[in-house]
Protein backbone atom coordinates (compact mmCIF):
# COMPACT_ATOMS: atom_id res chain seq x y z
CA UNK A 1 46.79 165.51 166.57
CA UNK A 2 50.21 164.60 164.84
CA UNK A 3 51.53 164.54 168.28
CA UNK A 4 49.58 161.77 169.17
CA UNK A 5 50.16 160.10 165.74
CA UNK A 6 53.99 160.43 166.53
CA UNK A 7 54.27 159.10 169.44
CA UNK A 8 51.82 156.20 168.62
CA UNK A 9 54.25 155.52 166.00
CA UNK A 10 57.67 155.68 168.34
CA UNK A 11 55.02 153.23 170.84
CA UNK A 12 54.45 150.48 167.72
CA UNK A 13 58.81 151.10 167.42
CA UNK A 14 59.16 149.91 171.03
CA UNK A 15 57.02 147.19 170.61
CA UNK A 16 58.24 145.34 167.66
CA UNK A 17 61.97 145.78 168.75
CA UNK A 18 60.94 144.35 172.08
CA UNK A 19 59.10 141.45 170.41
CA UNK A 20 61.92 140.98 167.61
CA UNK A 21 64.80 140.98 170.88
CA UNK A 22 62.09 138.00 172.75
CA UNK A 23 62.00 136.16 169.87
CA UNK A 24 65.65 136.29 168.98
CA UNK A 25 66.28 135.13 172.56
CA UNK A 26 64.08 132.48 172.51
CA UNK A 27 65.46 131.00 169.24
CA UNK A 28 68.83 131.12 170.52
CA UNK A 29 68.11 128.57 173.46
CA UNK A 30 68.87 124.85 173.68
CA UNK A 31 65.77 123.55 172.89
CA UNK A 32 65.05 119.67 171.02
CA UNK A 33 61.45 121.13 169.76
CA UNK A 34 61.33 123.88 167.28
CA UNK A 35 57.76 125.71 167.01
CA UNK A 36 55.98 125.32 163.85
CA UNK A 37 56.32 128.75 162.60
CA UNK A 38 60.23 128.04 162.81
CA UNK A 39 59.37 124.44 161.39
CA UNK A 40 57.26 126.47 158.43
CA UNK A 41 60.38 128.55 157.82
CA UNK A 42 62.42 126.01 157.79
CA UNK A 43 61.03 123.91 156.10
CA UNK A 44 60.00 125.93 152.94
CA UNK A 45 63.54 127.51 152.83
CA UNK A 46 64.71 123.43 152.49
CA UNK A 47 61.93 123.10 149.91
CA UNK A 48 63.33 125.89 148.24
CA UNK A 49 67.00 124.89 148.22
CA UNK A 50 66.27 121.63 147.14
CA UNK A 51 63.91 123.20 144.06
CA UNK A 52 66.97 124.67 143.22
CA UNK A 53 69.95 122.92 143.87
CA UNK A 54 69.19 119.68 141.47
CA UNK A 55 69.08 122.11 138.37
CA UNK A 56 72.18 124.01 139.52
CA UNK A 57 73.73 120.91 140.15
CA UNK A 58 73.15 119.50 136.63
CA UNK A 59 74.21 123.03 135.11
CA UNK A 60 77.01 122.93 136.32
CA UNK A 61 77.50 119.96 135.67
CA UNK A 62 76.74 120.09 131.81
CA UNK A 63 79.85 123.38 131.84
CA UNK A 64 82.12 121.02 133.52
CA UNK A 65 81.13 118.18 130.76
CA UNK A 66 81.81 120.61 128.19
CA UNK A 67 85.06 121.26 129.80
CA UNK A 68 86.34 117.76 130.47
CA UNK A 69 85.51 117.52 126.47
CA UNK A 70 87.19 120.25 126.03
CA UNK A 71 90.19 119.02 127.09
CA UNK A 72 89.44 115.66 125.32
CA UNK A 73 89.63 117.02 122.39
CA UNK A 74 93.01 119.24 123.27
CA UNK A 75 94.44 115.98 124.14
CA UNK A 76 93.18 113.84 121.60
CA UNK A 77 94.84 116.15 118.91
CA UNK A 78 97.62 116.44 120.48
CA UNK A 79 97.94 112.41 120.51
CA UNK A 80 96.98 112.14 116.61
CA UNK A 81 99.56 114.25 116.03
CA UNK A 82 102.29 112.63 118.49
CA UNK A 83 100.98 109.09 116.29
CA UNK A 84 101.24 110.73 112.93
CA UNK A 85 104.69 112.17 113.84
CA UNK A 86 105.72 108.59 114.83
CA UNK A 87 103.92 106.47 112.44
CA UNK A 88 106.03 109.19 110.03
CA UNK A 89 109.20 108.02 111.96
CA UNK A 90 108.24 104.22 111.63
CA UNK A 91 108.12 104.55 108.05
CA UNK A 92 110.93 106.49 107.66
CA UNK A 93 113.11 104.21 109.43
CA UNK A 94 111.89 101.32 107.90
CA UNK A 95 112.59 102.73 104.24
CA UNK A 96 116.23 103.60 105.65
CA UNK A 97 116.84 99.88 106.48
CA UNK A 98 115.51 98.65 103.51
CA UNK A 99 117.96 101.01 101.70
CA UNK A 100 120.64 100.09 103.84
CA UNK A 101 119.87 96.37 103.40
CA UNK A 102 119.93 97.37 99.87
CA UNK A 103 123.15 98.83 99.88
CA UNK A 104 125.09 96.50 101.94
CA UNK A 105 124.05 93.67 99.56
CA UNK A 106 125.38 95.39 96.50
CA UNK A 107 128.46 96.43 98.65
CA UNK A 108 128.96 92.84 99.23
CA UNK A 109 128.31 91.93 95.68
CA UNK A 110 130.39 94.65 94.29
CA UNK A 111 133.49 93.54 96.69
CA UNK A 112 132.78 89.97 95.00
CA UNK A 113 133.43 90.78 91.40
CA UNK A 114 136.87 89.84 91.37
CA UNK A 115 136.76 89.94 87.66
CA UNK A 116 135.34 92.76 86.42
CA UNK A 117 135.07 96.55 87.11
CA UNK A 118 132.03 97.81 88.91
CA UNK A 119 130.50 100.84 89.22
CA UNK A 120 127.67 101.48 91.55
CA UNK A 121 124.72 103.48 91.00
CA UNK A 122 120.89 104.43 91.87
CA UNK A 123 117.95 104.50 90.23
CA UNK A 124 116.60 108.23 89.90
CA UNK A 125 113.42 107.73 87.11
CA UNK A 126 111.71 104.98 85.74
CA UNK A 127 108.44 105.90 83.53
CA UNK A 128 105.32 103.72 84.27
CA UNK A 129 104.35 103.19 81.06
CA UNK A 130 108.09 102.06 80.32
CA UNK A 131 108.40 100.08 83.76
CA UNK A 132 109.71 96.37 82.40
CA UNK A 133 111.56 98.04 79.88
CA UNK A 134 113.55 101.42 80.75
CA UNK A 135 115.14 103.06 83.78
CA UNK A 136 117.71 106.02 84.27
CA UNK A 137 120.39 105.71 86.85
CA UNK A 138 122.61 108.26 88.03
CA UNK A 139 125.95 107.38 86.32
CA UNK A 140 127.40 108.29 83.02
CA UNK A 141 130.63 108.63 80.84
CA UNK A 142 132.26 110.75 83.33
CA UNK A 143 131.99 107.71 85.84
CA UNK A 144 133.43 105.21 83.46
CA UNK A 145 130.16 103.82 82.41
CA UNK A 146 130.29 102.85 78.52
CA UNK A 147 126.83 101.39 75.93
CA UNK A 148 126.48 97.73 76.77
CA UNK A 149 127.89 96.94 79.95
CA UNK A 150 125.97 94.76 82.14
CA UNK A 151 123.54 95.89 84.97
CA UNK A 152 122.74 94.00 88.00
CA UNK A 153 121.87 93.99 91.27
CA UNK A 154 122.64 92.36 94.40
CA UNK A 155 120.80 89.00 93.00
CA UNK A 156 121.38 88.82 89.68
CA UNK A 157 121.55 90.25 85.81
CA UNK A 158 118.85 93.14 85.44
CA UNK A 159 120.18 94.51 81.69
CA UNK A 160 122.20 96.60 80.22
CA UNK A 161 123.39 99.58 79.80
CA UNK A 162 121.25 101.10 76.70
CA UNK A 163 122.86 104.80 76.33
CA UNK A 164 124.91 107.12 78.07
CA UNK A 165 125.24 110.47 78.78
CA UNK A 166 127.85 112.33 80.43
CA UNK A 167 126.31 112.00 84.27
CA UNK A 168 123.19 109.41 83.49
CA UNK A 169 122.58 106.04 81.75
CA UNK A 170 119.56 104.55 80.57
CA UNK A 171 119.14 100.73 81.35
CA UNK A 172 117.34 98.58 79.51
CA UNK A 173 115.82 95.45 81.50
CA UNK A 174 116.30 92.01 80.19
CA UNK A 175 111.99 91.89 80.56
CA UNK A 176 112.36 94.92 77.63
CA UNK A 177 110.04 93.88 74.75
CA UNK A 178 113.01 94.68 72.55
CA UNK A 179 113.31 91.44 70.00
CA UNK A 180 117.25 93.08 69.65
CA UNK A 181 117.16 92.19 73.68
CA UNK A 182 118.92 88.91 73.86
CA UNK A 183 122.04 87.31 75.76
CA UNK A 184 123.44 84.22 74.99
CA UNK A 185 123.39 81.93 78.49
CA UNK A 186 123.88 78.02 79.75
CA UNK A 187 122.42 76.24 81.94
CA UNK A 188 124.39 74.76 85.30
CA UNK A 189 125.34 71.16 84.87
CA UNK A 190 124.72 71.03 80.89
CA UNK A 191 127.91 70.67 79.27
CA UNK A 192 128.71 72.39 76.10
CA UNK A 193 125.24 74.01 74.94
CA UNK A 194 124.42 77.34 75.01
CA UNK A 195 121.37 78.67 74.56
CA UNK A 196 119.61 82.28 74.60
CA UNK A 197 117.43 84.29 76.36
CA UNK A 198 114.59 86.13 74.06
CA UNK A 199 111.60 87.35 75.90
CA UNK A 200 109.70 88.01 78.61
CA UNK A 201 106.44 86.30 79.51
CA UNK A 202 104.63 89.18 82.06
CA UNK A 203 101.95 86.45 83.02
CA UNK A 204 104.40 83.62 84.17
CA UNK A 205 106.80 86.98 85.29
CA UNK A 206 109.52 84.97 83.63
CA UNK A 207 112.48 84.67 80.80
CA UNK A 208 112.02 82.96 78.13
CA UNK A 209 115.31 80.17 77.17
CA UNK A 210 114.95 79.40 73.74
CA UNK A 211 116.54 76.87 71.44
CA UNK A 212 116.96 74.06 73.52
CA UNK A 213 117.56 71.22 71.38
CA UNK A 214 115.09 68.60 72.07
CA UNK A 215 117.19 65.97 73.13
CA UNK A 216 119.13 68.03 75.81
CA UNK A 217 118.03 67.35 79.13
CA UNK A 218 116.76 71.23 81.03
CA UNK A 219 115.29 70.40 84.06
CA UNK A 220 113.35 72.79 86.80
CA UNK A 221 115.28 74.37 89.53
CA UNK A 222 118.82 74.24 87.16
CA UNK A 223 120.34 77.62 87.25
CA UNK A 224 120.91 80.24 84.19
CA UNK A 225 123.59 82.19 83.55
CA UNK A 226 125.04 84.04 80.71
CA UNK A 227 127.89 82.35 79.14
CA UNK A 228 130.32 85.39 78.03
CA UNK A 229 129.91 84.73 74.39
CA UNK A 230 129.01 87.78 71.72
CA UNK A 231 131.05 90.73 73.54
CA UNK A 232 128.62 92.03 75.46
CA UNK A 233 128.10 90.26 78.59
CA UNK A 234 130.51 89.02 81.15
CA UNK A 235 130.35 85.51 82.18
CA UNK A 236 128.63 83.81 85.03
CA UNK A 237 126.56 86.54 86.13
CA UNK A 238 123.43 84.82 87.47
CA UNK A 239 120.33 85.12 85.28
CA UNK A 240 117.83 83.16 87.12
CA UNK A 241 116.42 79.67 87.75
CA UNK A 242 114.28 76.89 85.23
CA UNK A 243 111.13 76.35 86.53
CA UNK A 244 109.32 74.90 83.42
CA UNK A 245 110.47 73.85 80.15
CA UNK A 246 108.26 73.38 76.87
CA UNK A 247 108.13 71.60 74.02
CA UNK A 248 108.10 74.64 70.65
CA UNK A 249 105.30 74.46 68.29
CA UNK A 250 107.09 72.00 65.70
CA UNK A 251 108.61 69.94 68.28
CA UNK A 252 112.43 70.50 66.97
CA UNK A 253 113.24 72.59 70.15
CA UNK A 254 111.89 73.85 73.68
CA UNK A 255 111.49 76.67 75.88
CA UNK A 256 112.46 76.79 79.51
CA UNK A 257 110.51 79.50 81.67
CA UNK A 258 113.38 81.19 83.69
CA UNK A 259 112.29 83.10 86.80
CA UNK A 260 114.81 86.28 86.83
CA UNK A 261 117.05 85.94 90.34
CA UNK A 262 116.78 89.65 90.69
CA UNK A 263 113.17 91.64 91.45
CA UNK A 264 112.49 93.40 87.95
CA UNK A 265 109.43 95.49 89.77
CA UNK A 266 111.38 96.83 92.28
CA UNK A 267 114.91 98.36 91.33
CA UNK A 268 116.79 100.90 93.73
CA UNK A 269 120.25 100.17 93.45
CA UNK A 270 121.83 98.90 90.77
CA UNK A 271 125.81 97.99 89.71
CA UNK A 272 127.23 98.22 86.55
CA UNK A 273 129.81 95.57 85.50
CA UNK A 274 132.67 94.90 82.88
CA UNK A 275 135.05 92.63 82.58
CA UNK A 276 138.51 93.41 83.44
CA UNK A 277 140.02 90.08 81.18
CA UNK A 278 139.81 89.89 77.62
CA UNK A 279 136.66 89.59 75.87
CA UNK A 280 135.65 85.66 74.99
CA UNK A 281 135.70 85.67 71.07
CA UNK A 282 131.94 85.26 69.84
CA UNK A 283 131.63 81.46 69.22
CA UNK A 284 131.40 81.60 64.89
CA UNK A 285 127.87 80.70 63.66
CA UNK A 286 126.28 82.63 67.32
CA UNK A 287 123.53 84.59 66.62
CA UNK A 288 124.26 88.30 67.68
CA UNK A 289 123.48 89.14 71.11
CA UNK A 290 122.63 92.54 72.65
């Protein structure tokens, strides 16, 4: 009996080798018909791919999305910071040719001042709460800078020079609420009067010209400068320019608006000036100026 079942067993062998080798041959030749079990194979291995390969397809596709924004990202950052670095730059140089547009100006305003002795120097604090009134600059007594002397800049009379110490100065602007703050000036083109600057008007952003006798002719766009007299000030230095003038409250005298030449906001560079000639005698009956 298991002889029989072993050999029936080696039989079925022989037979499904032999049938596996006829069908193996027969798929292998040249033929434009396939049979339909071949066409069922076929055809549900396709169905099966194609199940398949849209979802891989968009997998993959969502890692390689993730990648590509990966790499957005990377190169995004890396931009913002290549902009910051150069908007950085941008600002940096233009502050450096303000500064040197700055300088040069008060270079070729210092080389101007034939007649008196200048000293250069930079503004290094100025309070907020104190802005039209005080600033410190970075020159004292050991640079030859003395209570008094005149401050400007580049475009015209800022102050003066309020105290010193041995390597700083504090200026105090000619916009200083100070009523001690005034400077005895003339107007271009009026002959013999001199007048004086008391006061600052913040809303109109200008000087005030007081005691213009009513019958002398101030008219807008005339020039102001300071006229040498009291000591303290040297003369001609270029206060600013009339743009309205007022009758006073009685009628006896008026007020001329004076817009300052220089920029009181915005102070970076400064010179300090005195006179190398003799000081003008203070004209008898002047009022004292500061």
């Amino acid at each position: 009996m298991p002889q029989f079942f072993l050999n029936k067993r080696l039989i079925l062998l022989l037979v499904s080798i032999i049938i596996l080798v006829a069908l193996i041959g027969f798929s292998l030749q040249d033929r434009d018909k396939l049979t339909w079990p071949e066409q069922f194979v076929k055809d549900s291995v396709g169905w099966v791919q194609s199940l398949f390969h849209k979802p891989s397809q968009s997998l993959a596709g969502f890692f390689n999305n993730i990648h590509d924004i990966q790499n957005t990202y990377e190169e995004n950052k890396l931009l913002k910071e290549k902009l910051d670095q150069y908007v950085i730059l941008e600002t940096e140089a233009q502050i450096l040719k303000k500064e040197n547009e700055e300088l040069k100006a008060v270079l070729e305003k210092t080389e101007s001042l034939d007649d008196y002795d200048s000293i250069q120097a930079t503004v290094i604090n100025r309070d907020p709460t104190l802005w039209y009134d005080l600033l410190t600059v970075n020159r004292g007594s050991q640079h030859g800078v003395k209570a008094n002397m005149a401050v400007i800049t580049s475009q015209g009379l800022i102050g003066k020079v309020k105290s010193v110490s041995a390597y700083h100065s504090t200026i105090q602007l000619l916009s200083s609420p100070d009523r001690k703050n005034r400077i005895s000036a003339y107007v271009q083109d009026v002959q013999n009067q001199f007048f004086v600057i008391e006061g600052y008007d913040q809303e109109e952003e200008s000087l005030l010209l007081k005691e213009i006798p009513f019958e002398v002719e101030v008219k807008e766009g005339q020039s102001v400068l300071t006229s040498g007299l009291g000591g303290v000030f040297p003369k001609n230095l270029l206060i600013g320019e009339v743009t309205e003038v007022v009758a006073d409250n009685y009628g006896l005298t008026k007020t001329a608006y004076v817009k300052p030449a220089a920029d009181f906001y915005e102070i970076n560079h400064v010179i300090i000036v005195d006179r190398k000639m003799d000081v003008v005698e203070e004209v008898e009956g002047e009022g004292e100026e500061e």
